[in-house]
C-alpha atoms as a PDB file:
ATOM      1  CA  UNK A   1     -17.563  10.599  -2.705  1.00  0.00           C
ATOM      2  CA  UNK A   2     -14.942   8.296  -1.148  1.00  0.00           C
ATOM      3  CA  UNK A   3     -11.704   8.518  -3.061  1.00  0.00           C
ATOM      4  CA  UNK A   4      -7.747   7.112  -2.944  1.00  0.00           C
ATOM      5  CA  UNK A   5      -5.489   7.942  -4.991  1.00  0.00           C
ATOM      6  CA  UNK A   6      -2.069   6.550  -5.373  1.00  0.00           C
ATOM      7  CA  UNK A   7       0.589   8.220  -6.769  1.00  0.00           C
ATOM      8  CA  UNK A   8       5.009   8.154  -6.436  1.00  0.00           C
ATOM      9  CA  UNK A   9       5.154   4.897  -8.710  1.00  0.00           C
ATOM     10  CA  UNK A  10       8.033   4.442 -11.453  1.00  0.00           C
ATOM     11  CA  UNK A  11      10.614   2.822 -12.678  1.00  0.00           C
ATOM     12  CA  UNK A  12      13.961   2.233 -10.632  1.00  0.00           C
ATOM     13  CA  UNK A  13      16.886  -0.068 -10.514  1.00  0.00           C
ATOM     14  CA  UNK A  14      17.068  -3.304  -8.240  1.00  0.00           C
ATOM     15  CA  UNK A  15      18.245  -2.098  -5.084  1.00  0.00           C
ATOM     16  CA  UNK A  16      16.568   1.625  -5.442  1.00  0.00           C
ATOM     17  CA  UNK A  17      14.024   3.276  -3.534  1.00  0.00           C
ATOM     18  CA  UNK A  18      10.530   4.493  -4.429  1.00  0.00           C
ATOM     19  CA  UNK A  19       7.889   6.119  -1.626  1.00  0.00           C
ATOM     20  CA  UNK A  20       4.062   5.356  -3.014  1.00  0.00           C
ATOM     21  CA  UNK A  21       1.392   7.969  -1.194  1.00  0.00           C
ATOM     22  CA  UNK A  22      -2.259   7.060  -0.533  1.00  0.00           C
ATOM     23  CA  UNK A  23      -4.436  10.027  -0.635  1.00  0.00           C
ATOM     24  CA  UNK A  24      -8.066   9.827   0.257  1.00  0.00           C
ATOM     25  CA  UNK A  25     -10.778  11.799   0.166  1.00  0.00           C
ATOM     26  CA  UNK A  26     -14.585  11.767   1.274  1.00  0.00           C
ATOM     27  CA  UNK A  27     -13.888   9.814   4.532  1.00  0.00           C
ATOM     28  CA  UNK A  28     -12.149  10.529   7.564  1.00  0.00           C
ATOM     29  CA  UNK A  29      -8.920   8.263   6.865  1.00  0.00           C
ATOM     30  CA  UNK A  30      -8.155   7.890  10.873  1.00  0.00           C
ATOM     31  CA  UNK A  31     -11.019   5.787  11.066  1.00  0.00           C
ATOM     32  CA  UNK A  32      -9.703   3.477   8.522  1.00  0.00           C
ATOM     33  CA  UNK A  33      -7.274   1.163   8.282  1.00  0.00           C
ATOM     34  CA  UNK A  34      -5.167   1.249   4.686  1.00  0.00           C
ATOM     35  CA  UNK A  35      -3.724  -1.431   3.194  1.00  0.00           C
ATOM     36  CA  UNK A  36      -1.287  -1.418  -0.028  1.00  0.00           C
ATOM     37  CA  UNK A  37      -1.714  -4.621  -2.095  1.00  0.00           C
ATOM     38  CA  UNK A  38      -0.129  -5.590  -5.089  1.00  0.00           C
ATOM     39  CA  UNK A  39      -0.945  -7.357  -8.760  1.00  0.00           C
ATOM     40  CA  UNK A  40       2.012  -8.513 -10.967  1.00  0.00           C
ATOM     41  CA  UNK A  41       0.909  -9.929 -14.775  1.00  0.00           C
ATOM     42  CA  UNK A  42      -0.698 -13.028 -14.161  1.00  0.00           C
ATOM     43  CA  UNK A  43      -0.650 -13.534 -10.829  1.00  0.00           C
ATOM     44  CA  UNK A  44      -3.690 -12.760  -7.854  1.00  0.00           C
ATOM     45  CA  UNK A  45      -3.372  -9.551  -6.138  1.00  0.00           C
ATOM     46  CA  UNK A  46      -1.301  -9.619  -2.728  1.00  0.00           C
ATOM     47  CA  UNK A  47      -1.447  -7.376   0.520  1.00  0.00           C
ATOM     48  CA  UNK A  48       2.044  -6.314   0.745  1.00  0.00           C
ATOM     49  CA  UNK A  49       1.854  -3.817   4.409  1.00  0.00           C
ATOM     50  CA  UNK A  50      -1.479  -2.442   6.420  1.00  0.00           C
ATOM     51  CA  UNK A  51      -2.003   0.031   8.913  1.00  0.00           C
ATOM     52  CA  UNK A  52      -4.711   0.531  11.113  1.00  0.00           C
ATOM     53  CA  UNK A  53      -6.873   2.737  11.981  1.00  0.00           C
ATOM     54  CA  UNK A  54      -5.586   3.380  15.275  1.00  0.00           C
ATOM     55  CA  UNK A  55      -2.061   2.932  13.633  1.00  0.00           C
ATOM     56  CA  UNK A  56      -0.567   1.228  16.200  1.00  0.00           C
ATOM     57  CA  UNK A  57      -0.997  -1.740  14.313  1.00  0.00           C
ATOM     58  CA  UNK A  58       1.107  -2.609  11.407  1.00  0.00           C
ATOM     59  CA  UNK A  59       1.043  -5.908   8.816  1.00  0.00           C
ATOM     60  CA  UNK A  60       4.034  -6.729   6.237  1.00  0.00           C
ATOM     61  CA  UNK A  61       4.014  -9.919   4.116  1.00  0.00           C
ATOM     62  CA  UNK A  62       6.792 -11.639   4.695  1.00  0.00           C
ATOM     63  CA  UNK A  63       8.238 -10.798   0.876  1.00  0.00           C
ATOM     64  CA  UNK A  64       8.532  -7.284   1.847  1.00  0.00           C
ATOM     65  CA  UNK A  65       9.336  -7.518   6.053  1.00  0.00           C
ATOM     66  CA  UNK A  66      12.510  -5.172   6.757  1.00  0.00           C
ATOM     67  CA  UNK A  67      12.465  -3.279   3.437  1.00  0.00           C
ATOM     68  CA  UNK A  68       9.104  -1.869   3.366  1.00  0.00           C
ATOM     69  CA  UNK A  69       7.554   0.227   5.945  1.00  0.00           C
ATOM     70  CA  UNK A  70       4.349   1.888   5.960  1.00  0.00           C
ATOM     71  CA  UNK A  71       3.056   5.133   7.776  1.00  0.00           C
ATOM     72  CA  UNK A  72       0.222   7.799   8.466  1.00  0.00           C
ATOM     73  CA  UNK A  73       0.448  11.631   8.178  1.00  0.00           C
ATOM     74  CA  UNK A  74      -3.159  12.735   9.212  1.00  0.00           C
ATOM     75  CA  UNK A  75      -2.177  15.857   9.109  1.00  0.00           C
ATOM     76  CA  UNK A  76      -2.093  15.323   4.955  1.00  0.00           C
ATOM     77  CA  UNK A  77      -4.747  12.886   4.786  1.00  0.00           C
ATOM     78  CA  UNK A  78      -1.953  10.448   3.471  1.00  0.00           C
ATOM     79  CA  UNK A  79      -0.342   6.687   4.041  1.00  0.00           C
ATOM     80  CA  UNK A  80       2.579   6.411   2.659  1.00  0.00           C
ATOM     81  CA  UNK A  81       4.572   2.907   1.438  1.00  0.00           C
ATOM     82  CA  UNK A  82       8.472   3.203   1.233  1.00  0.00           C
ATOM     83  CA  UNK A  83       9.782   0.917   0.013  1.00  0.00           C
ATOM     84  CA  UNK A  84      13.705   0.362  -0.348  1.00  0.00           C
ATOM     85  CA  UNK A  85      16.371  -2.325  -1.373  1.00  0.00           C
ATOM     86  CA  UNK A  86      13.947  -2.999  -4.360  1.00  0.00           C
ATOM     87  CA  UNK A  87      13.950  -6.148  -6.277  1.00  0.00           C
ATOM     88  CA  UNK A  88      13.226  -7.201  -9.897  1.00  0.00           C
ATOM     89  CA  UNK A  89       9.989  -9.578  -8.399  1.00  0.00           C
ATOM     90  CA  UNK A  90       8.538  -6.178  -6.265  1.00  0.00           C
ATOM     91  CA  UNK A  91       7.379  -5.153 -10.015  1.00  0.00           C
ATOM     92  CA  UNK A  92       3.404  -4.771 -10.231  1.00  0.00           C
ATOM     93  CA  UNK A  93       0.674  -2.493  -9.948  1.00  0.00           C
ATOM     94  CA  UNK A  94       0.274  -1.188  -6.419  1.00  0.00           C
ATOM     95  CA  UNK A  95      -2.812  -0.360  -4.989  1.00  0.00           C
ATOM     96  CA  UNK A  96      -4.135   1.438  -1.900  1.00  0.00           C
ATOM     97  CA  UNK A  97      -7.275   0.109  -0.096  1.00  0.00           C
ATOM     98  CA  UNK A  98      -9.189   1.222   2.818  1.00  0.00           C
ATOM     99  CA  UNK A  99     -11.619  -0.305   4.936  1.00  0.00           C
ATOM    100  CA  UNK A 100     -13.300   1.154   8.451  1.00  0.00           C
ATOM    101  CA  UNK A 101     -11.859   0.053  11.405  1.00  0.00           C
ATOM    102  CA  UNK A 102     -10.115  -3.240  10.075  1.00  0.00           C
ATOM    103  CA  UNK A 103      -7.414  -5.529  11.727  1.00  0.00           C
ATOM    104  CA  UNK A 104      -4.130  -4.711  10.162  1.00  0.00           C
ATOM    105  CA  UNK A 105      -3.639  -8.956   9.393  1.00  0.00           C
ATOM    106  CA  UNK A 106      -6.580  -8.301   6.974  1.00  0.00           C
ATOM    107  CA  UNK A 107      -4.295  -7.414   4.497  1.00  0.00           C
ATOM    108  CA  UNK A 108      -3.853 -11.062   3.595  1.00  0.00           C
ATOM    109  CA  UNK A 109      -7.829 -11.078   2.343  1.00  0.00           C
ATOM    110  CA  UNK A 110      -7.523  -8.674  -0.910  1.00  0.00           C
ATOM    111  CA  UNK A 111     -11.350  -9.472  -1.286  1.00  0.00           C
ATOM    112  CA  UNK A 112     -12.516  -7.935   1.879  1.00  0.00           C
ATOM    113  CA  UNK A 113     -11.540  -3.941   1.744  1.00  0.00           C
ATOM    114  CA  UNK A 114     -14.462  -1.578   0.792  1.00  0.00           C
ATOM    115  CA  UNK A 115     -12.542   1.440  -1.442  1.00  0.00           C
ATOM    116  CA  UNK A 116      -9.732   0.946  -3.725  1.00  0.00           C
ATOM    117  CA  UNK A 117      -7.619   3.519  -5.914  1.00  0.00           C
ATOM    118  CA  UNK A 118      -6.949   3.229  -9.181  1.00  0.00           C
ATOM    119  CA  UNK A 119      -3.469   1.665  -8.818  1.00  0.00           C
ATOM    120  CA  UNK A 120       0.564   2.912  -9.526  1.00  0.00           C
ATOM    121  CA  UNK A 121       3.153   0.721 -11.465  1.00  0.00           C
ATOM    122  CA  UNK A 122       6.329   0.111  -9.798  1.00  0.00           C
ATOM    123  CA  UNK A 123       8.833  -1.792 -11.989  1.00  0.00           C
ATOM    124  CA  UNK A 124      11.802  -2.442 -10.765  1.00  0.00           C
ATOM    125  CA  UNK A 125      14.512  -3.258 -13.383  1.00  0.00           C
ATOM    126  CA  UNK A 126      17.662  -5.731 -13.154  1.00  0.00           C
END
């Protein structure tokens, strides 16, 4: 059974740091490229970073570019979001996503990845 689950979410002040981890299970992760999106109340569901399967391709939207950065540890089964200098409008739901083999820019199309996890809140307070 294919499986990611997110955990390292919480609350922290505007300009903290929180590190989200994606851990999967049933699949071989290296053969799929993992995307972190996220949903805020009322508004659609964003990708925020990617990395691909080969990892030597990376996507950031351009909310989070130079703040966020997103890596592998195979060795762990893991991907792994930090995310520093945090701001009040980085509050949501995050979610990890995975889908075989995919362009890292396909983080933009929320509607397209195969497995999701159940999602982690981040809020980030003033």
């Amino acid at each position: 059974e294919v499986q990611l689950v997110e955990s390292g979410g919480g609350l922290v002040q505007a300009g903290g740091s929180l590190r989200l981890s994606c851990a999967a299970s049933g699949f071989y992760i290296d053969d799929y490229s993992i995307a972190w999106f996220r949903q805020a109340p009322g508004k659609e569901r964003e990708g925020v970073s990617c990395i691909s399967s080969t990892g030597g391709g990376t996507y950031y939207a351009d909310s989070v570019k130079g703040r966020f950065t997103i890596s592998r540890d195979t060795a762990k089964d893991t991907v792994a979001l930090q995310m520093d200098s945090l701001k009040p409008e980085d509050t949501a739901v995050y979610y990890c996503a995975a889908k075989f083999s995919a362009a890292a820019w396909l983080a933009r199309e929320p509607n397209l990845w195969d497995y999701w996890g159940q999602g982690t809140q981040v809020t980030v307070s003033s």
